[in-house]
C-alpha atoms as a PDB file:
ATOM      1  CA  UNK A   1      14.645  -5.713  19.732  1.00  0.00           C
ATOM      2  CA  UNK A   2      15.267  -7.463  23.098  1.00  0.00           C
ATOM      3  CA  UNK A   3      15.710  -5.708  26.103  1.00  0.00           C
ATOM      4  CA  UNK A   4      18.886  -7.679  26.332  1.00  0.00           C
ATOM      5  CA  UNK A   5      19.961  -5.535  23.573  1.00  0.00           C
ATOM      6  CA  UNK A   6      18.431  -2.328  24.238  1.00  0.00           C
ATOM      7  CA  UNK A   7      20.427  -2.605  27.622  1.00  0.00           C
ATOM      8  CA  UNK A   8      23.697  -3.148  25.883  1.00  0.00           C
ATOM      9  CA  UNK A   9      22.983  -0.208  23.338  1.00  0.00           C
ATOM     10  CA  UNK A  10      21.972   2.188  26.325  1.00  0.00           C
ATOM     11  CA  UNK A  11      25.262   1.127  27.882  1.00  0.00           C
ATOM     12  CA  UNK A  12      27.497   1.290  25.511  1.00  0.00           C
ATOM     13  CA  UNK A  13      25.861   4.925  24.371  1.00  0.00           C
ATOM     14  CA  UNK A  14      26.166   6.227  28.228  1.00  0.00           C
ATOM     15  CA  UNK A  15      29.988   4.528  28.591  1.00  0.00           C
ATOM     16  CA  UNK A  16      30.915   6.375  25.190  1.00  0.00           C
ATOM     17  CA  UNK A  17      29.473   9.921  26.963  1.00  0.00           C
ATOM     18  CA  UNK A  18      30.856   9.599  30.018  1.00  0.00           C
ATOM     19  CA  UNK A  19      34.485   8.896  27.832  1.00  0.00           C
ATOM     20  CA  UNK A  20      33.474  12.117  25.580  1.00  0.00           C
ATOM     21  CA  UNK A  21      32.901  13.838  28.410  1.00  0.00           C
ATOM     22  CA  UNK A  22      35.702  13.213  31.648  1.00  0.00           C
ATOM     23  CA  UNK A  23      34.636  16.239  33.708  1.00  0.00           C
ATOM     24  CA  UNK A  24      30.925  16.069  32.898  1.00  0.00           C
ATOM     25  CA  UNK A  25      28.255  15.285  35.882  1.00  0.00           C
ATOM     26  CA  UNK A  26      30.119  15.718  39.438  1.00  0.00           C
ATOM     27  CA  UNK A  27      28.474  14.418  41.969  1.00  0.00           C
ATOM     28  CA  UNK A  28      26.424  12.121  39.977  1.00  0.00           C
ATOM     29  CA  UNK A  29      29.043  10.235  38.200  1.00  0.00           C
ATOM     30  CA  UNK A  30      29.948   7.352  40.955  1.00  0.00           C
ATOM     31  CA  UNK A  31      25.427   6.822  40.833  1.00  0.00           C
ATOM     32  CA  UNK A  32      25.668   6.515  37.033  1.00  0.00           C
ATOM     33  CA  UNK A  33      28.354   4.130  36.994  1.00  0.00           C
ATOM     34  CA  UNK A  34      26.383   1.995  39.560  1.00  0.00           C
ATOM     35  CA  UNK A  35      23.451   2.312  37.671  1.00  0.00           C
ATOM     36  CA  UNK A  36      26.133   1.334  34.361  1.00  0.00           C
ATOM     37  CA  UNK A  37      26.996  -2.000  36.474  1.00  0.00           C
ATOM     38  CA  UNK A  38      23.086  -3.143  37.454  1.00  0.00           C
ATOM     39  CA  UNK A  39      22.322  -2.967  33.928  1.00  0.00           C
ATOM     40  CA  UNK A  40      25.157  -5.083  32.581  1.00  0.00           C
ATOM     41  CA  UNK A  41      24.105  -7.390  36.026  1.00  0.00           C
ATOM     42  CA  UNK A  42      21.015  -7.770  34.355  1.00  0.00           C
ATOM     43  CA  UNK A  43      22.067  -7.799  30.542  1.00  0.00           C
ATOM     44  CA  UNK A  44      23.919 -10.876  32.071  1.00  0.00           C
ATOM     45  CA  UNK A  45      20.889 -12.630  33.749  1.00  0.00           C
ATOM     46  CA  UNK A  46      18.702 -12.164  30.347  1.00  0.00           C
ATOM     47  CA  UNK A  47      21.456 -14.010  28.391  1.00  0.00           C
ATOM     48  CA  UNK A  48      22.662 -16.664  30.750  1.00  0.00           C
ATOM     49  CA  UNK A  49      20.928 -19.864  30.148  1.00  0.00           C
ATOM     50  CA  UNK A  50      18.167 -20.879  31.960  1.00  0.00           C
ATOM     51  CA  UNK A  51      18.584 -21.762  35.998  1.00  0.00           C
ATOM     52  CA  UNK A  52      17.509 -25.542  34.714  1.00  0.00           C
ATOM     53  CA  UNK A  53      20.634 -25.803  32.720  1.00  0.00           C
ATOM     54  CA  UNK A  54      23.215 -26.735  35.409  1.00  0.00           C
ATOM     55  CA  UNK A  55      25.878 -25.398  33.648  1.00  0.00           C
ATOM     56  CA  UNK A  56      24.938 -22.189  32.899  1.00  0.00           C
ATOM     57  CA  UNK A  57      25.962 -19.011  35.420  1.00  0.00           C
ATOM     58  CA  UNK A  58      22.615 -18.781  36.785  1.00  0.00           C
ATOM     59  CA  UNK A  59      22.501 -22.430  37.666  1.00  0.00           C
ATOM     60  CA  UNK A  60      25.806 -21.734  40.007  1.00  0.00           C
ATOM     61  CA  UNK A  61      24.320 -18.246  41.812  1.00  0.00           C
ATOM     62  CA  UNK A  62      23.256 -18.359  45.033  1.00  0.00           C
END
């Protein structure tokens, strides 16, 4: 399995949670939804195309 997909799974299992679960974690909830967003950021950067494909996202970052 790619971590691509592995990051998607873990996402989609912590997203489903957090739904099951409204009042669940306080103080820590706005840090896990950060953490949430870097891992789709990078789900996103595994499965763009490579920078040397101009159109690809990564090609127009930066």
């Amino acid at each position: 399995m790619a971590i691509s997909d592995t990051l998607f799974d873990a996402i989609e299992e912590i997203r489903d949670d957090l739904a099951s679960h409204p009042g669940a974690y306080g103080a820590v909830r706005p840090q896990i939804e950060a953490l949430l967003a870097e891992m789709e950021r990078v789900q996103f950067l595994l499965d763009a195309p490579p920078p040397t494909d101009r159109g690809g996202p990564a090609a127009r970052s930066g």
